[in-house]
Each structure stands twice: as C-alpha cells, then as structure tokens.
Protein backbone atom coordinates (compact mmCIF):
# COMPACT_ATOMS: atom_id res chain seq x y z
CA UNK A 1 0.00 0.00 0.00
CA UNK A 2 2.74 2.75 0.61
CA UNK A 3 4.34 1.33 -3.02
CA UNK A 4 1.06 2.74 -4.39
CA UNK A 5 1.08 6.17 -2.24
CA UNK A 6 4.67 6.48 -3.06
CA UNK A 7 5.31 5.43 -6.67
CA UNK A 8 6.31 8.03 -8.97
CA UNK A 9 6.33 6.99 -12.73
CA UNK A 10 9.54 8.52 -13.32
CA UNK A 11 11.66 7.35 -10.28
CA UNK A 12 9.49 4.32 -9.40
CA UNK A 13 9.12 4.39 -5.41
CA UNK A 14 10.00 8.04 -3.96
CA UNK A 15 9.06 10.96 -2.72
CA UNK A 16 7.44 11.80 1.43
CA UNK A 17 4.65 9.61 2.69
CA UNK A 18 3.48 11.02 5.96
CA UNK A 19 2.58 7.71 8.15
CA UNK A 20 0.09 8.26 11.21
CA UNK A 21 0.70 5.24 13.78
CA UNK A 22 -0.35 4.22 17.12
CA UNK A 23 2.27 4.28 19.76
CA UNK A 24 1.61 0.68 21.10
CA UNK A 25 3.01 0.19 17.68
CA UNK A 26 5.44 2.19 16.02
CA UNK A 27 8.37 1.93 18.26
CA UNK A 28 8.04 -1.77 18.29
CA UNK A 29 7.42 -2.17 14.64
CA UNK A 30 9.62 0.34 13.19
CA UNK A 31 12.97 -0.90 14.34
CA UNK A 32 12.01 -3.89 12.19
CA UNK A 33 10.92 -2.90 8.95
CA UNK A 34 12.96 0.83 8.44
CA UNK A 35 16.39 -0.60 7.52
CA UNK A 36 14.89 -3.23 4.95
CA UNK A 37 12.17 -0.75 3.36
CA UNK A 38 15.35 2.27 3.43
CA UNK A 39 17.64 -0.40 1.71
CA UNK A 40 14.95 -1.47 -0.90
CA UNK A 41 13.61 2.13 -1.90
CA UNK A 42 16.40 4.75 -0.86
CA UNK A 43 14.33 7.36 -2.51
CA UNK A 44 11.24 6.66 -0.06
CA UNK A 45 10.94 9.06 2.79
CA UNK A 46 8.70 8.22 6.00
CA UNK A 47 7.41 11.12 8.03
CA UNK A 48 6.24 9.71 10.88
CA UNK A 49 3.88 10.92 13.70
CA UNK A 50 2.32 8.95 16.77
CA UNK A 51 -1.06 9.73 18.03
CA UNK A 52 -3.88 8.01 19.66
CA UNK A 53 -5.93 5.38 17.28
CA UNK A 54 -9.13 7.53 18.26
CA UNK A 55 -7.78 10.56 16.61
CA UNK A 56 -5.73 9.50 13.51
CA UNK A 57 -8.32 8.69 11.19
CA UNK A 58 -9.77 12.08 11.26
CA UNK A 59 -6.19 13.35 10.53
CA UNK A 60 -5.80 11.36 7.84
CA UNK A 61 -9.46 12.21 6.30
CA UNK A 62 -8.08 15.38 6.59
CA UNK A 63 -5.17 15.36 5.01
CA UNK A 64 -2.46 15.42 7.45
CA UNK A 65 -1.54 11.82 6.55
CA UNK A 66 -1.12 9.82 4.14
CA UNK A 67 -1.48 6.56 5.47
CA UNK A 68 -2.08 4.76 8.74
CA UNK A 69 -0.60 1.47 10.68
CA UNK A 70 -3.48 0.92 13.62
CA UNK A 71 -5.67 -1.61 14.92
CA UNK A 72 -8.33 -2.46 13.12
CA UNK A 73 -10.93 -2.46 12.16
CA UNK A 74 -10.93 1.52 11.14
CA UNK A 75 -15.31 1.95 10.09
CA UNK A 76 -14.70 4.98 8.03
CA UNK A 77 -16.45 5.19 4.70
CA UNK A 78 -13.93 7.18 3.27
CA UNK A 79 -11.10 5.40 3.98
CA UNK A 80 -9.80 2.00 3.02
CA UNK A 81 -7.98 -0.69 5.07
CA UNK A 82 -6.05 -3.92 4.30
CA UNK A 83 -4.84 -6.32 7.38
CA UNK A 84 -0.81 -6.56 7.63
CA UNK A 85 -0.59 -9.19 10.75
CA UNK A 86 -2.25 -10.32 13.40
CA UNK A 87 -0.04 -9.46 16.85
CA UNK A 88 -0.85 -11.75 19.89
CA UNK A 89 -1.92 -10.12 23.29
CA UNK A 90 0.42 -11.40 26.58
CA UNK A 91 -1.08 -11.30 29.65
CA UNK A 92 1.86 -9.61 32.14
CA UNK A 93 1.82 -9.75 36.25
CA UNK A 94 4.54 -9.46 38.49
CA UNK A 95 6.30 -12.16 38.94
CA UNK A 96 5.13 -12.32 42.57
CA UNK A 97 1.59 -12.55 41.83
CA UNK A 98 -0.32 -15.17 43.28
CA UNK A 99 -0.95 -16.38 39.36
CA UNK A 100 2.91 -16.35 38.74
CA UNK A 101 3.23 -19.69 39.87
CA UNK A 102 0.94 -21.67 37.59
CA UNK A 103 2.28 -23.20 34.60
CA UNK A 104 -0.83 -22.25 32.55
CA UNK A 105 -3.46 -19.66 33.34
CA UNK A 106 -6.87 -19.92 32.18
CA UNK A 107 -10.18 -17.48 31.74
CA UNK A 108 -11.33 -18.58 34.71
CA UNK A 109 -8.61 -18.04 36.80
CA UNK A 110 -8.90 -14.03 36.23
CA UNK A 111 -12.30 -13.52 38.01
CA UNK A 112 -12.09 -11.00 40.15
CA UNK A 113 -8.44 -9.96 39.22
CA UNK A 114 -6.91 -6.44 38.97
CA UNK A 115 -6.66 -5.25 34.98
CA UNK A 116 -4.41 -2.65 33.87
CA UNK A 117 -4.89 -1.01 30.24
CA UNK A 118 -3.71 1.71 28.29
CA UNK A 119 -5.89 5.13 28.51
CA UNK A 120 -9.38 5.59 26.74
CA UNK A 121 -8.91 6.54 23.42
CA UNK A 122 -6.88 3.58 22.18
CA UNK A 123 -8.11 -0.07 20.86
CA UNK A 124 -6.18 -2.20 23.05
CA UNK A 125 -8.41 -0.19 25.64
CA UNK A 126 -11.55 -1.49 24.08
CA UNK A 127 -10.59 -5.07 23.81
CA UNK A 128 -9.07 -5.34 26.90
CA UNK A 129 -12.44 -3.65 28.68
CA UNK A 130 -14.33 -6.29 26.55
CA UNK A 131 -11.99 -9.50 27.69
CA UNK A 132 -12.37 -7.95 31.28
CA UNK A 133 -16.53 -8.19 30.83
CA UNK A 134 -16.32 -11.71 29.95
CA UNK A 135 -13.86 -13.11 32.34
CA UNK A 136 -15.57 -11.04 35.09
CA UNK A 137 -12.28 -9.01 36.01
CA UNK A 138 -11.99 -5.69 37.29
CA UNK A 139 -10.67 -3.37 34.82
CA UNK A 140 -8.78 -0.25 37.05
CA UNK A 141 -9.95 2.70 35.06
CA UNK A 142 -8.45 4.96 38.11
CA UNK A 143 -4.76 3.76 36.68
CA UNK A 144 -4.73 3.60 33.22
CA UNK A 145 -1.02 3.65 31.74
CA UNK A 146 -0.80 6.38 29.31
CA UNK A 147 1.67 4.56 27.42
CA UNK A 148 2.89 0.57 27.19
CA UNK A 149 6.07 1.26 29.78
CA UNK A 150 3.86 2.80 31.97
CA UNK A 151 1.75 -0.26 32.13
CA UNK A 152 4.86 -2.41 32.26
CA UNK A 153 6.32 -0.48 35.62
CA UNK A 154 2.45 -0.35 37.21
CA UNK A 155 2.25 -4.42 36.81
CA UNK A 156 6.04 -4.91 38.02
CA UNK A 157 4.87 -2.76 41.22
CA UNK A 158 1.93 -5.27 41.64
CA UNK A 159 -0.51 -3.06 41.02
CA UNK A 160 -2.76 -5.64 39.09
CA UNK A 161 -2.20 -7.67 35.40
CA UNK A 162 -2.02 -6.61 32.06
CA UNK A 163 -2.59 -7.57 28.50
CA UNK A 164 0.25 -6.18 26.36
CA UNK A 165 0.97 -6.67 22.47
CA UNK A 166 3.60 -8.95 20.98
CA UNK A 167 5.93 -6.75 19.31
CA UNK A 168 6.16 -4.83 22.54
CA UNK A 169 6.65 -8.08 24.75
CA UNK A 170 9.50 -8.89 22.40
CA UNK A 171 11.07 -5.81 22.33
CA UNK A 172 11.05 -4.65 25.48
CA UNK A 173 10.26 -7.30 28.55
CA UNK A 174 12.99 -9.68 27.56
CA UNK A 175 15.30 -8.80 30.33
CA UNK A 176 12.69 -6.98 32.95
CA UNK A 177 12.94 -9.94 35.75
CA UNK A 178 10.18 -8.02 37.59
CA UNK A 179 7.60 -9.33 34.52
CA UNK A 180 6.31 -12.64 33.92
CA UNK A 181 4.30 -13.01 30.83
CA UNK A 182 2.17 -15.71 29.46
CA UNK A 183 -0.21 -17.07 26.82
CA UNK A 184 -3.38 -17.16 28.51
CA UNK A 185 -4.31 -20.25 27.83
CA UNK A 186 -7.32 -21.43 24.92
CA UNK A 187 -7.78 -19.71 22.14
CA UNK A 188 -5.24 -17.25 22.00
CA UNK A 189 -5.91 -13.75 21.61
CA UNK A 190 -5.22 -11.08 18.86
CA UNK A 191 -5.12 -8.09 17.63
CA UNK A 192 -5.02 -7.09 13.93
CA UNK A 193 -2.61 -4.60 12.65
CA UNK A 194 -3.28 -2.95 9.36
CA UNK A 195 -2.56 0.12 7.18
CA UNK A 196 -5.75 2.73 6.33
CA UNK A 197 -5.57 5.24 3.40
CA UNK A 198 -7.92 7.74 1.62
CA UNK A 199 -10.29 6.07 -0.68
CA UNK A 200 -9.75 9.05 -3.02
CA UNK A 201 -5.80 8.69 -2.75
C-alpha cells in the first residue's frame, strides 16, 4: 500500500509519505521494517507521527496523513484498510503474583483480578475492557497507563495484570525480571494490525 502512495512513474518508489501510527506500535514495529524498506527504496521518505488510534483517522481524512498502521478495524467510509498481521496479546503480572506460579493460566482463573490497560482513546483499551466483561475481572480505570512502559512499571509494582501486544513483549520485557508473561491459555488472543488510506488517494 505505501508502493502505491509512493510510486512516482519517473523514479518508481519516492518521494514523502506522511505515516500516522499508534504508539503501542510504532516503536516496536519500526525498528524492524525501516532498515529493509530504506535499503529497498532509498528514494522513499517516512514522516512519521504517533497519536492516539481515536484521533488519527480524522487526521488522515483530513489530510495530514497519508497513510495509517493501527488496529483495526478503522469503520470509516472514506477510507480503506487492508490487514498486515495479526499481533498476539500477553497477559503480564509481576512475577510475585499469586498467578505467577501456575504453569498455565486460564479465563477462569482471572475472576475478580486487577486489569491494567492503556488510557481511553486507544483499541487495546476497548478489547481489553471487553476481555475484562467476559472473564468477570476488574478493569482499574483509576490507573490507566498512558503509554505501554507505563503499564509495564504499574504491573512490576503489583498493582494488578495486564494484557500487552507482541511486538512490545519482544522488544522490550525480555530482560525486565520483575515481569512474567504468558499465553493465557485457549484460544489465544489477537489483535489485527493494518494500514488505512484515503479512498480518493
């Protein structure tokens, strides 16, 4: 999708594309793809700005992108979207929890636990606040982490469990001993990550 925002007939891919992204995603995606797309298309430039996934669709209907990488799904009817990958959520506690301990922890077992989630305004908020219904946990709307580190330090204090994305769990909890993170066990659970754009671009 940028190869289409960004080709030029002339040069082939080139020129700016100004790239909206969510911050539970672009610092852990990034890293990742920036060298290979910068060594395949030297010509392409990224501009990129973080915002909440509330507000960058209306940016980008108005202009101020070009394209988006966000949870989906984006109900816009201007705007298109096409799924990139589907990122697993990893439920985090301290590693003194009460939970720690058990080599596999189930729905069940989070009745009546402590939930920590990012700040209205982002999806993760949304799903998490939905899992939370259905297991019957108690999602702590008094603490929400305004970003995913935030989260990270509130659960290594023990101030309650978290869900938090793969790419971040990868990048950033590999050597936090405070953490212990898990696959909650059945089906596991997801988030999809795509990329939005203008109908009319």
């Amino acid at each position: 999708e940028i190869r289409h925002i960004a080709t030029s007939p002339a040069s082939g891919i080139g020129g700016t594309v100004r790239l909206g992204l969510a911050p539970s995603i672009g610092p852990y995606l990034l890293p990742k793809v920036i060298p290979e797309l910068h060594k395949a298309y030297p010509e392409l430039k990224l501009y990129v700005r973080e915002d909440v996934p509330e507000s960058l669709p209306t940016a980008l209907e108005q202009g101020r992108h070009d394209a988006l990488i966000v949870p989906l799904p984006v109900n816009r009817g201007e705007l298109e979207s096409e799924p990139l990958f589907r990122e697993p959520l990893y439920l985090a506690m301290a590693v003194d929890h009460p939970l720690a301990s058990k080599r596999r922890v189930d729905r069940r077992d989070l009745n009546g636990q402590s939930i920590l989630t990012l700040e209205a305004g982002h999806q993760l908020h949304e799903q998490v606040e939905g899992l939370c219904t259905e297991v019957s946990a108690r999602l702590l709307t008094d603490y929400e982490g305004t970003s995913l580190d935030t989260l990270r330090e509130m659960v290594g204090m023990g101030m309650g469990m978290s869900f938090l994305p793969g790419l971040y769990v990868k990048s950033s909890l590999g050597q936090d001993p405070s953490i212990k993170v898990t696959i909650l066990a059945g089906a596991t659970i997801f988030r999809t990550i795509g990329m939005v754009w203008r109908k009319s671009s």
